[in-house]
C-alpha atoms as a PDB file:
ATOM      1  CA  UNK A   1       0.000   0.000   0.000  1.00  0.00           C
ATOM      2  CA  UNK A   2       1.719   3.041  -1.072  1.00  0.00           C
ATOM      3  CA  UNK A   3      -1.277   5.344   0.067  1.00  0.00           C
ATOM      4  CA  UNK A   4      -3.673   6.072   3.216  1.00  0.00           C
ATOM      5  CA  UNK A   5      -7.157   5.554   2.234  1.00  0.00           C
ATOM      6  CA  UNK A   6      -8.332   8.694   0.736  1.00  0.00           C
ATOM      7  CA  UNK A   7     -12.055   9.145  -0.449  1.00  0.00           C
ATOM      8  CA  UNK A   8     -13.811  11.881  -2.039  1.00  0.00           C
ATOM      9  CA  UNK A   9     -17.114  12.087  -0.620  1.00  0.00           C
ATOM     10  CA  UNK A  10     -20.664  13.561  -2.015  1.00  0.00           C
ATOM     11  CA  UNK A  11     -22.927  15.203   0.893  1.00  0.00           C
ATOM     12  CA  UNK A  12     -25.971  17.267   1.417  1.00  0.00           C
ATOM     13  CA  UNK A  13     -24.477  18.377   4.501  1.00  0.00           C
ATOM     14  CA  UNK A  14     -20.419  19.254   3.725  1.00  0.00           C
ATOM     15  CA  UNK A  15     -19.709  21.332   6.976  1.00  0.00           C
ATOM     16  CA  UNK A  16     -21.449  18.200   8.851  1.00  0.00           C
ATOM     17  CA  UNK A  17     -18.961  15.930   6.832  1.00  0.00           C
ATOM     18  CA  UNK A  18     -16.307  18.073   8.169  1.00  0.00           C
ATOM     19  CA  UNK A  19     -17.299  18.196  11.264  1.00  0.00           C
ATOM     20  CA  UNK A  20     -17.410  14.368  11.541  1.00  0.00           C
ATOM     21  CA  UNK A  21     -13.947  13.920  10.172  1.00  0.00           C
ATOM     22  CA  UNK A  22     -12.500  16.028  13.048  1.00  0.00           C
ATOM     23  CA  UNK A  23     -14.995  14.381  15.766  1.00  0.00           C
ATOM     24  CA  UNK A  24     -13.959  10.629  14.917  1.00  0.00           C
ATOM     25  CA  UNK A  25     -10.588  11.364  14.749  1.00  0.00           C
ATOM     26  CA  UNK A  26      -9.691  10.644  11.081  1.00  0.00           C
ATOM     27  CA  UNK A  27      -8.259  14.178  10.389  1.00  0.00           C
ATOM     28  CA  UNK A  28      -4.371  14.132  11.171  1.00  0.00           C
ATOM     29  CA  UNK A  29      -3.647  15.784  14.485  1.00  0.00           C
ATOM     30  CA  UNK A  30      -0.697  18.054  14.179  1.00  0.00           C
ATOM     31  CA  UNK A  31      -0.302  21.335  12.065  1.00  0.00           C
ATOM     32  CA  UNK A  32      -0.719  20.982   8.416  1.00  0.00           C
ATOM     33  CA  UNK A  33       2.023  21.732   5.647  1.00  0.00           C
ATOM     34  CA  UNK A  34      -0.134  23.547   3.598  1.00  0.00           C
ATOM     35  CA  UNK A  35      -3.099  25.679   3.961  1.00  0.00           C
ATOM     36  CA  UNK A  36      -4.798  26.965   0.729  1.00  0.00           C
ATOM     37  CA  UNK A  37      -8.739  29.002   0.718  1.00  0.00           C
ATOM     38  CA  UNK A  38      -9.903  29.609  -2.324  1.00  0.00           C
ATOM     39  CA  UNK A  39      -6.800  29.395  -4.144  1.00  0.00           C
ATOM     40  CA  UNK A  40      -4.719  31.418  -1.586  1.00  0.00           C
ATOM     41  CA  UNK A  41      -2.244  30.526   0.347  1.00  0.00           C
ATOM     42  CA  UNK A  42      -2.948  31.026   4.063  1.00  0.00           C
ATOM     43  CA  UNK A  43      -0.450  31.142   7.800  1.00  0.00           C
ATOM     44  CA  UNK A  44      -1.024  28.048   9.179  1.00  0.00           C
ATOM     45  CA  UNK A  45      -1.605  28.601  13.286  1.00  0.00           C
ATOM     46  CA  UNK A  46      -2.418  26.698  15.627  1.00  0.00           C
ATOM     47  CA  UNK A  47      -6.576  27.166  15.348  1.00  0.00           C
ATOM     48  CA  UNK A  48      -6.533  25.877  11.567  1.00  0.00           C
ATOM     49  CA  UNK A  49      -9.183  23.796  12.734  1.00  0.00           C
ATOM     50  CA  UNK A  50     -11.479  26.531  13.955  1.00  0.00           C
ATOM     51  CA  UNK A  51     -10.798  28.000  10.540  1.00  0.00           C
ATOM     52  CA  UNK A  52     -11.801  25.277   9.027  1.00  0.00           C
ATOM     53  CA  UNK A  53     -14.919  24.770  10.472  1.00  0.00           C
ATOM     54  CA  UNK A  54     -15.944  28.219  10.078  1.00  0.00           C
ATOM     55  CA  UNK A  55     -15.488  28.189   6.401  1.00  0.00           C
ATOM     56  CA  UNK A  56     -19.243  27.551   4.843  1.00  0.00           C
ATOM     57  CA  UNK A  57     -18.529  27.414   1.511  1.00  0.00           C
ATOM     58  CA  UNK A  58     -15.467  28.043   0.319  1.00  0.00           C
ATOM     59  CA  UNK A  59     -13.124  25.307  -1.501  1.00  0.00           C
ATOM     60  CA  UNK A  60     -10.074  24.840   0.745  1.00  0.00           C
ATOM     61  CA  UNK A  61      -7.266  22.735   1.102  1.00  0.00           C
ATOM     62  CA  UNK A  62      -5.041  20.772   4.072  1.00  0.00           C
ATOM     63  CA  UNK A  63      -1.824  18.919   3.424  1.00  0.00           C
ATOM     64  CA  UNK A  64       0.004  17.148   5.510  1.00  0.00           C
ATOM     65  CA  UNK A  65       3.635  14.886   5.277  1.00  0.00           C
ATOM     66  CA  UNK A  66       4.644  16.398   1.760  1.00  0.00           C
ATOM     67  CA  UNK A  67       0.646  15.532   0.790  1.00  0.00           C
ATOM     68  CA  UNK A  68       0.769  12.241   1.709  1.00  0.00           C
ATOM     69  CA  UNK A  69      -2.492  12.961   3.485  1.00  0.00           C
ATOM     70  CA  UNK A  70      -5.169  15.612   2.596  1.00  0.00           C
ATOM     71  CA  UNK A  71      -8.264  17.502   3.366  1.00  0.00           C
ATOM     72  CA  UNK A  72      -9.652  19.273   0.662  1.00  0.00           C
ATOM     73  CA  UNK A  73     -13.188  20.907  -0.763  1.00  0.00           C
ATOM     74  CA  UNK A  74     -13.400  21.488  -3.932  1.00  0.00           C
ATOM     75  CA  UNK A  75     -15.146  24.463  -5.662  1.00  0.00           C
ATOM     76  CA  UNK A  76     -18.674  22.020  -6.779  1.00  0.00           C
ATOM     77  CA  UNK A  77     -18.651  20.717  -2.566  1.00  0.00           C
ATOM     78  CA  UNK A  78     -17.029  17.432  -2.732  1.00  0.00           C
ATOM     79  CA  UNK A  79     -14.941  16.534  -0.301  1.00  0.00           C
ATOM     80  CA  UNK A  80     -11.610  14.664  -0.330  1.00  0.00           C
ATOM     81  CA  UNK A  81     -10.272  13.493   3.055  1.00  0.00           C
ATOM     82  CA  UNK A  82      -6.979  10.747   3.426  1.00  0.00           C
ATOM     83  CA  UNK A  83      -8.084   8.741   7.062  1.00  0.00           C
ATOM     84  CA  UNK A  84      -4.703   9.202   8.833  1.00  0.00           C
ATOM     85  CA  UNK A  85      -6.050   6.765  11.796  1.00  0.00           C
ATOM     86  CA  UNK A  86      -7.331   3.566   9.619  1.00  0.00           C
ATOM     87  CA  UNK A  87      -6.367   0.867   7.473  1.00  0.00           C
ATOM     88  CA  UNK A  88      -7.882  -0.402   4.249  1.00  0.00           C
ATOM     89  CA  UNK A  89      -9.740  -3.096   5.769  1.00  0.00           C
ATOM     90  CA  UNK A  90     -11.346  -0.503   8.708  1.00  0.00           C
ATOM     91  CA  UNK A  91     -12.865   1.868   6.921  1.00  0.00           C
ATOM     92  CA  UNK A  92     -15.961   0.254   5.461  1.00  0.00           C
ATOM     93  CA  UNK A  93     -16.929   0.448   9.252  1.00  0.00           C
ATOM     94  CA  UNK A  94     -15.963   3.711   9.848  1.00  0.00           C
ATOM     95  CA  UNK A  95     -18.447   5.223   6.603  1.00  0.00           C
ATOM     96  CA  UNK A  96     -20.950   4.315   8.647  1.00  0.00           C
ATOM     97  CA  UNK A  97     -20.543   7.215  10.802  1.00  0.00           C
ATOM     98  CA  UNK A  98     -20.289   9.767   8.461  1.00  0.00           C
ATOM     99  CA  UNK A  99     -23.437  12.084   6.615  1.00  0.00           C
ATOM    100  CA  UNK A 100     -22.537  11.334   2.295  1.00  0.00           C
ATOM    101  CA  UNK A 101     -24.334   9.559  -0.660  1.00  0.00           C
ATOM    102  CA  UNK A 102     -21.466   9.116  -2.552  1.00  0.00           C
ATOM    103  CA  UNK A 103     -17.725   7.947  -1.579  1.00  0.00           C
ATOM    104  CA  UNK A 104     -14.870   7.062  -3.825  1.00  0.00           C
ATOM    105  CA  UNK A 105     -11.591   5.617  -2.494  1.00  0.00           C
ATOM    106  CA  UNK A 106      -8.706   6.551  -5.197  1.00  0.00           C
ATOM    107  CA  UNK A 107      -6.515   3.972  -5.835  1.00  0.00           C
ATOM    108  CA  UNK A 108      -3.844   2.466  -2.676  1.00  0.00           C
ATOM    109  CA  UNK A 109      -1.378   2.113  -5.159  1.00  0.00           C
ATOM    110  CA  UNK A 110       0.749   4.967  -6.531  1.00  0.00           C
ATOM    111  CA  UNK A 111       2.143   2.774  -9.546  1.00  0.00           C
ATOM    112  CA  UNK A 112      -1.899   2.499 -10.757  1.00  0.00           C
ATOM    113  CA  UNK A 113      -1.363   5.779 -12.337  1.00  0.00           C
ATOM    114  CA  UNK A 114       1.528   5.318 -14.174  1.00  0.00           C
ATOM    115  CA  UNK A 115       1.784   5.905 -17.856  1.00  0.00           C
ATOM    116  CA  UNK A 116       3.311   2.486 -18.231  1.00  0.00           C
ATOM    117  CA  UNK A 117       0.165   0.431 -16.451  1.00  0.00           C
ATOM    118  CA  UNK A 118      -1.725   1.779 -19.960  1.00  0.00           C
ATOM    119  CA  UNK A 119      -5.327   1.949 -17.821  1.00  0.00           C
ATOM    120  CA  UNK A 120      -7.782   5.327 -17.029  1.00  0.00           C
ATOM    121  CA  UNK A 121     -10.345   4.100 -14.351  1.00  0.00           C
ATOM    122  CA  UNK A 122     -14.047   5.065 -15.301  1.00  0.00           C
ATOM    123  CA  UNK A 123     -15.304   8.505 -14.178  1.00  0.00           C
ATOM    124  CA  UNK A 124     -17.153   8.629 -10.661  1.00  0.00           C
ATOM    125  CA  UNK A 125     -18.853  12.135 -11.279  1.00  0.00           C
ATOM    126  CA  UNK A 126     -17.580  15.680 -11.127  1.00  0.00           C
ATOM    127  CA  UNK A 127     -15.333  16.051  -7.997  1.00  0.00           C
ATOM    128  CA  UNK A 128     -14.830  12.502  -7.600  1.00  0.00           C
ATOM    129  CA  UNK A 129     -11.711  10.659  -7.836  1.00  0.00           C
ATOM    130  CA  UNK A 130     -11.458   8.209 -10.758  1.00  0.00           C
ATOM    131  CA  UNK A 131     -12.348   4.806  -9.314  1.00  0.00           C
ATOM    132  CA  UNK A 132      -9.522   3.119  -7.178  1.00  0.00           C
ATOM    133  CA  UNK A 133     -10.470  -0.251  -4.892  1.00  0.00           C
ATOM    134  CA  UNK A 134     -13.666   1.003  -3.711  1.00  0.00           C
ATOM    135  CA  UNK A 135     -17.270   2.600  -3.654  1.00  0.00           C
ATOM    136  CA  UNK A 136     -19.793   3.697  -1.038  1.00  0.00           C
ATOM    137  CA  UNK A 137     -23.702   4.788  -1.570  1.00  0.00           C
ATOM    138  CA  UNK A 138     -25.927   5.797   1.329  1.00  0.00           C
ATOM    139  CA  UNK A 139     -29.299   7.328   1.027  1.00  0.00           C
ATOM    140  CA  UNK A 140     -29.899   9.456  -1.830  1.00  0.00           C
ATOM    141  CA  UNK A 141     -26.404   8.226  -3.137  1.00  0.00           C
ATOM    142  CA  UNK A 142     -28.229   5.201  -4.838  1.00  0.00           C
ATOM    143  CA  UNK A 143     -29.745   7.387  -7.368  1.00  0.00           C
ATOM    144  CA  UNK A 144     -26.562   7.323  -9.006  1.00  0.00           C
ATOM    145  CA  UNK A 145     -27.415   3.732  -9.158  1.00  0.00           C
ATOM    146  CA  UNK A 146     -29.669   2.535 -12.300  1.00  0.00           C
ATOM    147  CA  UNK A 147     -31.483   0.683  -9.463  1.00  0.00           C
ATOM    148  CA  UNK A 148     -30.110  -0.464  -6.048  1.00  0.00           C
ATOM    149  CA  UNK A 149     -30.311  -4.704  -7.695  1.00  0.00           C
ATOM    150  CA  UNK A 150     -27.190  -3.514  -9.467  1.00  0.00           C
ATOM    151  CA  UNK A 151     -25.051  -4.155  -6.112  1.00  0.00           C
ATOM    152  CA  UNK A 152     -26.025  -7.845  -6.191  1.00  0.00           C
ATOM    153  CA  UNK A 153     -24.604  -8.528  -9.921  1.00  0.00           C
ATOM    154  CA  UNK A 154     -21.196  -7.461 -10.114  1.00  0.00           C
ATOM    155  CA  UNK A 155     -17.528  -9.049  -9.903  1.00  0.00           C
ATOM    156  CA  UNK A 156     -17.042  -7.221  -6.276  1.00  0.00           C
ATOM    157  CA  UNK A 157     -17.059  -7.651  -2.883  1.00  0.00           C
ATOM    158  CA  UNK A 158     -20.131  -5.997  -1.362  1.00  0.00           C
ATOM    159  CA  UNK A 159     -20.270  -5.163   2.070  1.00  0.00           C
ATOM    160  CA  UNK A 160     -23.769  -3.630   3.576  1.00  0.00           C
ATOM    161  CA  UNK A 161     -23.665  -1.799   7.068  1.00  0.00           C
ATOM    162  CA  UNK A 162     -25.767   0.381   9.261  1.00  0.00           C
ATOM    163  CA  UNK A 163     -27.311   3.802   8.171  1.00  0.00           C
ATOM    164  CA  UNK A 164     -28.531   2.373   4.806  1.00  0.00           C
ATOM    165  CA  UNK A 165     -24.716   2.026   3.804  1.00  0.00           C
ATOM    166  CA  UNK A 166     -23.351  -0.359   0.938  1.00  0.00           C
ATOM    167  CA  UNK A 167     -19.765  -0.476   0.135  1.00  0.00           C
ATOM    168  CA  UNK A 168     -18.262  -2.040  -3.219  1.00  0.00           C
ATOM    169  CA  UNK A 169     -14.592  -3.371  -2.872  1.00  0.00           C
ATOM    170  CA  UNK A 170     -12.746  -3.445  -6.283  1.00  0.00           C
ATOM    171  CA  UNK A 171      -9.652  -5.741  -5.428  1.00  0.00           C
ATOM    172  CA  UNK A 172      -8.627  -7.660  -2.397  1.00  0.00           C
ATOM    173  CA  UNK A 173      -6.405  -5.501  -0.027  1.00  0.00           C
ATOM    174  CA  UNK A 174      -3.405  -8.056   0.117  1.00  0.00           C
ATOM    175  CA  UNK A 175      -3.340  -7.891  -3.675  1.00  0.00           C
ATOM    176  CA  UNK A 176      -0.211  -6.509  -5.760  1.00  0.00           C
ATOM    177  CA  UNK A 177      -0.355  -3.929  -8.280  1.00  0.00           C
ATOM    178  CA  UNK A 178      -0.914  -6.503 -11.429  1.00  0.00           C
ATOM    179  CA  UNK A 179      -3.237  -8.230  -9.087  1.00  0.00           C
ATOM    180  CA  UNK A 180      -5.524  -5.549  -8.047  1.00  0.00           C
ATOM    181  CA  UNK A 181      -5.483  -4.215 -11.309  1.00  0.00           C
ATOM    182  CA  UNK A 182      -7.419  -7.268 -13.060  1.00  0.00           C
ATOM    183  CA  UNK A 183      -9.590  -7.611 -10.290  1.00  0.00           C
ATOM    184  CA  UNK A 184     -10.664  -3.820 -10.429  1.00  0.00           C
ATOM    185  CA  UNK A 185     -10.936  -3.552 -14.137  1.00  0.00           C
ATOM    186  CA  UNK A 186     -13.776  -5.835 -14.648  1.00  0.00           C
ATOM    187  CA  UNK A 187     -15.373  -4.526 -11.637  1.00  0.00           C
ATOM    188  CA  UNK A 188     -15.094  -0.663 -12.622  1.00  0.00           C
ATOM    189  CA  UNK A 189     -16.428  -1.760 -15.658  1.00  0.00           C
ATOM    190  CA  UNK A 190     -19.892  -3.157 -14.556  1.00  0.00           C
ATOM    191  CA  UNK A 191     -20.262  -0.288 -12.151  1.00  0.00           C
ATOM    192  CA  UNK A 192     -19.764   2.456 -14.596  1.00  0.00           C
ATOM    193  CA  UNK A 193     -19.022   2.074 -17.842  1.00  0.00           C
ATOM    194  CA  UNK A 194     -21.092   3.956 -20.070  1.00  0.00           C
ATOM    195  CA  UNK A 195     -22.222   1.580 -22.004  1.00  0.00           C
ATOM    196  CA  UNK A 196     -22.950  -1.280 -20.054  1.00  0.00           C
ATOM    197  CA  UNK A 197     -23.140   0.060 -16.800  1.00  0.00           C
ATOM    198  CA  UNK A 198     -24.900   0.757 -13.740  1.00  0.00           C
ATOM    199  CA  UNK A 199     -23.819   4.556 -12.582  1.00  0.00           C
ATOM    200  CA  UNK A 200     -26.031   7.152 -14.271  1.00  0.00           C
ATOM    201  CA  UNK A 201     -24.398  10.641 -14.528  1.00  0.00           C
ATOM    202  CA  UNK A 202     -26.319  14.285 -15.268  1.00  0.00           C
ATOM    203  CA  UNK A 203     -23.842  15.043 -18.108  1.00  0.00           C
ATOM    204  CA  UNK A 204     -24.329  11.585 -19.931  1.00  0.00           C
ATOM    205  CA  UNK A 205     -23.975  11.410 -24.000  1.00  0.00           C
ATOM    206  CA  UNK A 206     -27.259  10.774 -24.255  1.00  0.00           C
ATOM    207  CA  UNK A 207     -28.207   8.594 -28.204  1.00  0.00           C
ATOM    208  CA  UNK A 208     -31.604   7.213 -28.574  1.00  0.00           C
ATOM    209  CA  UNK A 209     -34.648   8.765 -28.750  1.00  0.00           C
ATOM    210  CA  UNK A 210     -36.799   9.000 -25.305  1.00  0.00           C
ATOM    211  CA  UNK A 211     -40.325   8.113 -26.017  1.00  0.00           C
ATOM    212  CA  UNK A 212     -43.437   6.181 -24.661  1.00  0.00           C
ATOM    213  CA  UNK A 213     -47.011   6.391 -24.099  1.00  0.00           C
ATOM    214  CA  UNK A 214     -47.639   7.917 -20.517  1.00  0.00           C
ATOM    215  CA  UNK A 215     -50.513   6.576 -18.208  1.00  0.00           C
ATOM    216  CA  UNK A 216     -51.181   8.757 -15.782  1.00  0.00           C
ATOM    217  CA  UNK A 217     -53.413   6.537 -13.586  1.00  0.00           C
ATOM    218  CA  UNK A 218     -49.940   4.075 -13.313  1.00  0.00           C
ATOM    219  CA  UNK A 219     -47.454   6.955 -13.531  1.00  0.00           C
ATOM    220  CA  UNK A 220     -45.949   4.845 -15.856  1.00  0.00           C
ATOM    221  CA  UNK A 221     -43.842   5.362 -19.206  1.00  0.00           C
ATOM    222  CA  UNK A 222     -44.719   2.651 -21.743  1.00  0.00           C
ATOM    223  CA  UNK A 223     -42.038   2.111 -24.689  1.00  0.00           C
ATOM    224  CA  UNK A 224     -43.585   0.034 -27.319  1.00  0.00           C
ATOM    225  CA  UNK A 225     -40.702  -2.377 -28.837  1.00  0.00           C
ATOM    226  CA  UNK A 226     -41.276  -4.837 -31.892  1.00  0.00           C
ATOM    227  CA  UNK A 227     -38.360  -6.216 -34.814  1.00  0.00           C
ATOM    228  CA  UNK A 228     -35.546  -4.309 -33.026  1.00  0.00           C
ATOM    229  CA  UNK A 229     -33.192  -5.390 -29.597  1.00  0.00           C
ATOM    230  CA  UNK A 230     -32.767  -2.915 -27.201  1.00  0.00           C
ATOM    231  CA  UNK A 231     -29.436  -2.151 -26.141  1.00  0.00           C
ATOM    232  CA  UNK A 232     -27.996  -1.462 -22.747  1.00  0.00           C
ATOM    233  CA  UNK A 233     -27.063   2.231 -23.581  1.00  0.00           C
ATOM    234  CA  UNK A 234     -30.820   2.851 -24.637  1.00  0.00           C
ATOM    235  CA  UNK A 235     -31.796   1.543 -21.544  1.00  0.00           C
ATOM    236  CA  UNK A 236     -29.535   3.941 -19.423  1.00  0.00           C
ATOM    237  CA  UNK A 237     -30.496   7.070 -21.377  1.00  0.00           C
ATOM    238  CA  UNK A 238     -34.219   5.939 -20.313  1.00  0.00           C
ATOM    239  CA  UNK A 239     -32.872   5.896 -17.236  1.00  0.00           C
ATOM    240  CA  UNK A 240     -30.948   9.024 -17.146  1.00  0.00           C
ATOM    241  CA  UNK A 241     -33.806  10.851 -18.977  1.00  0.00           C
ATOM    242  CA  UNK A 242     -35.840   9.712 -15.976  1.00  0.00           C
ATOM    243  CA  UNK A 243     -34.053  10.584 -13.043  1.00  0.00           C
ATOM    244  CA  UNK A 244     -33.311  13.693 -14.368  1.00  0.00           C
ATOM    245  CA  UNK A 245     -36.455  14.791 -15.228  1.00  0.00           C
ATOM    246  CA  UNK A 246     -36.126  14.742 -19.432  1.00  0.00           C
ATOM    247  CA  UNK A 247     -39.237  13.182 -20.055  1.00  0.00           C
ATOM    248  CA  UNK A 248     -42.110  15.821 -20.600  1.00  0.00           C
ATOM    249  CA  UNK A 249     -45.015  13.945 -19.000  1.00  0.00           C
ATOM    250  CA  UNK A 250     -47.828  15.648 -17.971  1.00  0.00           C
ATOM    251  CA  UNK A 251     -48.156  14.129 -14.261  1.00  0.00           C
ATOM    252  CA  UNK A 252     -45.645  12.492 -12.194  1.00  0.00           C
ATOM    253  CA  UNK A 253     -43.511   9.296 -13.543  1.00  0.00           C
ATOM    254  CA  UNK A 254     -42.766   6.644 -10.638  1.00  0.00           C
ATOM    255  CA  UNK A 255     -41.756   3.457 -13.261  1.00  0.00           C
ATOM    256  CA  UNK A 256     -40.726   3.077 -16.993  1.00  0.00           C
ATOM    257  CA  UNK A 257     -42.183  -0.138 -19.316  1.00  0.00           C
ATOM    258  CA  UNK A 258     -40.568  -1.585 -22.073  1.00  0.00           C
ATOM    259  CA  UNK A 259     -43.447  -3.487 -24.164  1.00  0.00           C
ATOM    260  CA  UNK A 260     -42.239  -5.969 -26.585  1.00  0.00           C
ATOM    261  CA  UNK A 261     -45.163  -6.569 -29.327  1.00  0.00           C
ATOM    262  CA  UNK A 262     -43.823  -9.886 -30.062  1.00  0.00           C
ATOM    263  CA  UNK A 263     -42.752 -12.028 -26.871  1.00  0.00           C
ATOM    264  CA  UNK A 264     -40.132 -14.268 -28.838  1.00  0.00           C
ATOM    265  CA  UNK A 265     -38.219 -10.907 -28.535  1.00  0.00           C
ATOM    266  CA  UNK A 266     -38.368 -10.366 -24.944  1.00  0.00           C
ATOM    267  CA  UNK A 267     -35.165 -13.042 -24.463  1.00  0.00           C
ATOM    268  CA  UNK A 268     -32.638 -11.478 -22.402  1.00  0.00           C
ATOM    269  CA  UNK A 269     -33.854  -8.114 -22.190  1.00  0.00           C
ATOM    270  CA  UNK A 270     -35.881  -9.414 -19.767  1.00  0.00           C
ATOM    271  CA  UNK A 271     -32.762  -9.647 -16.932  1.00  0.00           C
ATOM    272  CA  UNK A 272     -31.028  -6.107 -18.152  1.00  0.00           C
ATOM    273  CA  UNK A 273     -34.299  -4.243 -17.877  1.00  0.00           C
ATOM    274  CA  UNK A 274     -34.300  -6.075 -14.470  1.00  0.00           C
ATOM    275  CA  UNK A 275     -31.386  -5.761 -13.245  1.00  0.00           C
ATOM    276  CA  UNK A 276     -31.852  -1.786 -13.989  1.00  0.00           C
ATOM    277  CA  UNK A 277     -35.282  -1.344 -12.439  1.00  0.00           C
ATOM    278  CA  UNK A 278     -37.174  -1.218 -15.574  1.00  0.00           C
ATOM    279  CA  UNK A 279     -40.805  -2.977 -16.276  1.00  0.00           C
ATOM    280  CA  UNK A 280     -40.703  -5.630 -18.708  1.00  0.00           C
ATOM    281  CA  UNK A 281     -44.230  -6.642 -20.508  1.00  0.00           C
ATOM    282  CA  UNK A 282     -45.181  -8.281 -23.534  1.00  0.00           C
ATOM    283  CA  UNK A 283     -48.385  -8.655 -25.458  1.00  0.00           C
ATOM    284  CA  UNK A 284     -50.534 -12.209 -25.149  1.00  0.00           C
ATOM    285  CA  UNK A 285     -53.978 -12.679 -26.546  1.00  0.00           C
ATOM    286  CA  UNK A 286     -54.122  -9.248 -27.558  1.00  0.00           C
ATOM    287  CA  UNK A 287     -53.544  -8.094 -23.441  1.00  0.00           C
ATOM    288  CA  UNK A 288     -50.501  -6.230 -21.947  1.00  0.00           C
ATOM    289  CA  UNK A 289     -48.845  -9.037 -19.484  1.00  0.00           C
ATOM    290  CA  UNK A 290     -46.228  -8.410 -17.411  1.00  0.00           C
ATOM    291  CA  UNK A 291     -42.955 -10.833 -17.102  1.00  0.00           C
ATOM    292  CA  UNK A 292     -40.724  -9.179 -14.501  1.00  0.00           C
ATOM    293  CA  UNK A 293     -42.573  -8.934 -11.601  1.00  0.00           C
ATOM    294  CA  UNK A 294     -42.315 -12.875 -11.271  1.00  0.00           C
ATOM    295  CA  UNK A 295     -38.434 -12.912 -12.529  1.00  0.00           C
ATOM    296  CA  UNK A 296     -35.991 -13.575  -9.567  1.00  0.00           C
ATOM    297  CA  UNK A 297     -32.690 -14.380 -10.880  1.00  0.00           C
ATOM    298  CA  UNK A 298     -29.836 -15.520  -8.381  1.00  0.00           C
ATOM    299  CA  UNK A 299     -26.593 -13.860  -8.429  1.00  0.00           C
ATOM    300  CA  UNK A 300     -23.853 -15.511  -9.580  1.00  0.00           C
ATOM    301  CA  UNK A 301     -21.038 -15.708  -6.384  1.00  0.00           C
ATOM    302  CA  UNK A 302     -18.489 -13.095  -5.649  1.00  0.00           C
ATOM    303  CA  UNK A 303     -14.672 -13.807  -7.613  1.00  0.00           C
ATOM    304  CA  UNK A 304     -13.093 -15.986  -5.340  1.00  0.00           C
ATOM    305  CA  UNK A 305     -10.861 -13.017  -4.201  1.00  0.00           C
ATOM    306  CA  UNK A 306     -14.119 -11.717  -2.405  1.00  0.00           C
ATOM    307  CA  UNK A 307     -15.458 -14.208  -0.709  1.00  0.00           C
ATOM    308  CA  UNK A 308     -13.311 -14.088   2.336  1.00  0.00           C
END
């Protein structure tokens, strides 16, 4: 491990966040190196906590041992904190504690970013680091989520704790570089590639038409399908269209349908609509029926890595 863990965190509530950090201890206790408001540099004395906690808004940042560890806001309110007083394997525990909806660990390893290693982790969201060996969602965090049944079906170790908390570890901690490395790449992938995965972001590319018939009396979106496949990008840009409110309907929209005309075509959209919280209904004897209300799949087990 060549780094503390450091997370950048998502919160309603950043001066609570802060105010956490210092309270559980996971703030370095000494004088920091540096101490930077709003791009200035600032005389660091001995009540740069006070100062900190007085600032409301304003992006900051603390370093500490040549920046080996950090506290930091940045100018969008995400906040990026190293946890001087914890190893890898504590901290799933300790996020419990803490008021955020979103938390990404960077990587442990300083060789990950290398130009050699040849790999650029998905994007987490503005503010965020790049994903490194893990990812936290609590409360309104898991509407970054295509639906919360996409913790269940990746290649990652997923750890649920109190205060609505689920954590997603990327690699096993004992791992080397090369090791963690191919266990985190197929992992990033199915959490947030664009393409084919389960992280929906406000600026998205967005390529298919969003249409359907609305009924108001479901709140429901229907999207007719017949002679095509949908593909797993069409079914996030529903999704994104959804949850952030580009689809003109003219009453509230609680659930999206996909309606395939001819059921021989339903095949496996029926687990990736699923899988992403979307409806799945066909047509039989000329009436609307639908299929995934009685679909349970099992998830296939953790990579042997994560099942310790």
């Amino acid at each position: 491990m060549d780094y503390p863990p450091t997370l950048s965190f998502e919160s309603a509530n950043s001066q609570r966040l802060l105010a956490e950090l210092f309270d559980f201890g996971h703030v370095p206790n000494k004088l920091p190196n540096k101490f930077i408001v709003d791009r200035r540099r600032r005389r660091v004395t001995k009540a740069w906590r006070e100062e900190i906690q007085s600032l409301t808004t304003e992006p900051f940042k603390l370093l500490w041992d040549e920046a080996r560890f950090l506290l930091e806001r940045s100018q969008g309110g995400v906040i990026r904190a190293s946890f001087a007083d914890l190893e890898p394997a504590a901290l799933p525990a300790a996020l419990e504690s803490l008021s955020f909806s979103v938390g990404v660990a960077a990587s442990l390893f300083g060789g990950w970013y290398n130009d050699d290693v040849d790999y650029v982790p998905p994007w987490a969201g503005p503010g965020h680091y790049d994903l490194g060996w893990l990812c936290a969602f609590k409360g309104q965090g898991y509407l970054r989520l295509t639906s919360r049944r996409w913790l269940d079906f990746g290649p990652w170790k997923l750890i649920r704790g109190a205060e609505d908390l689920s954590v997603l570890q990327f690699h096993a901690l004992d791992a080397s570089l090369a090791e963690a490395l191919a266990q985190a790449r197929p992992a990033h992938a199915r959490l947030a590639d664009p393409e084919t995965g389960g992280m929906v972001h406000e600026d998205r590319d967005v390529q298919h038409d969003i249409r359907g018939t609305y009924d108001a009396k479901e709140r429901l979106l229907k999207v007719p399908v017949l002679g095509r496949a949908i593909s797993t990008a069409e079914m996030m840009d529903f999704r994104w269209a959804e949850r952030f409110g580009h689809i003109p309907t003219p009453g509230p929209l609680e659930r999206i349908a996909f309606v395939f005309l001819d059921e021989a075509e339903v095949g496996t959209h029926l687990h990736e609509l699923w899988v992403r919280g979307f409806e799945c209904w066909t047509i039989r004897d000329g009436l609307e029926y639908r299929l995934d209300d009685a679909y349970q799949p099992v998830p296939e087990p953790p990579p042997p890595w994560a099942r310790t």
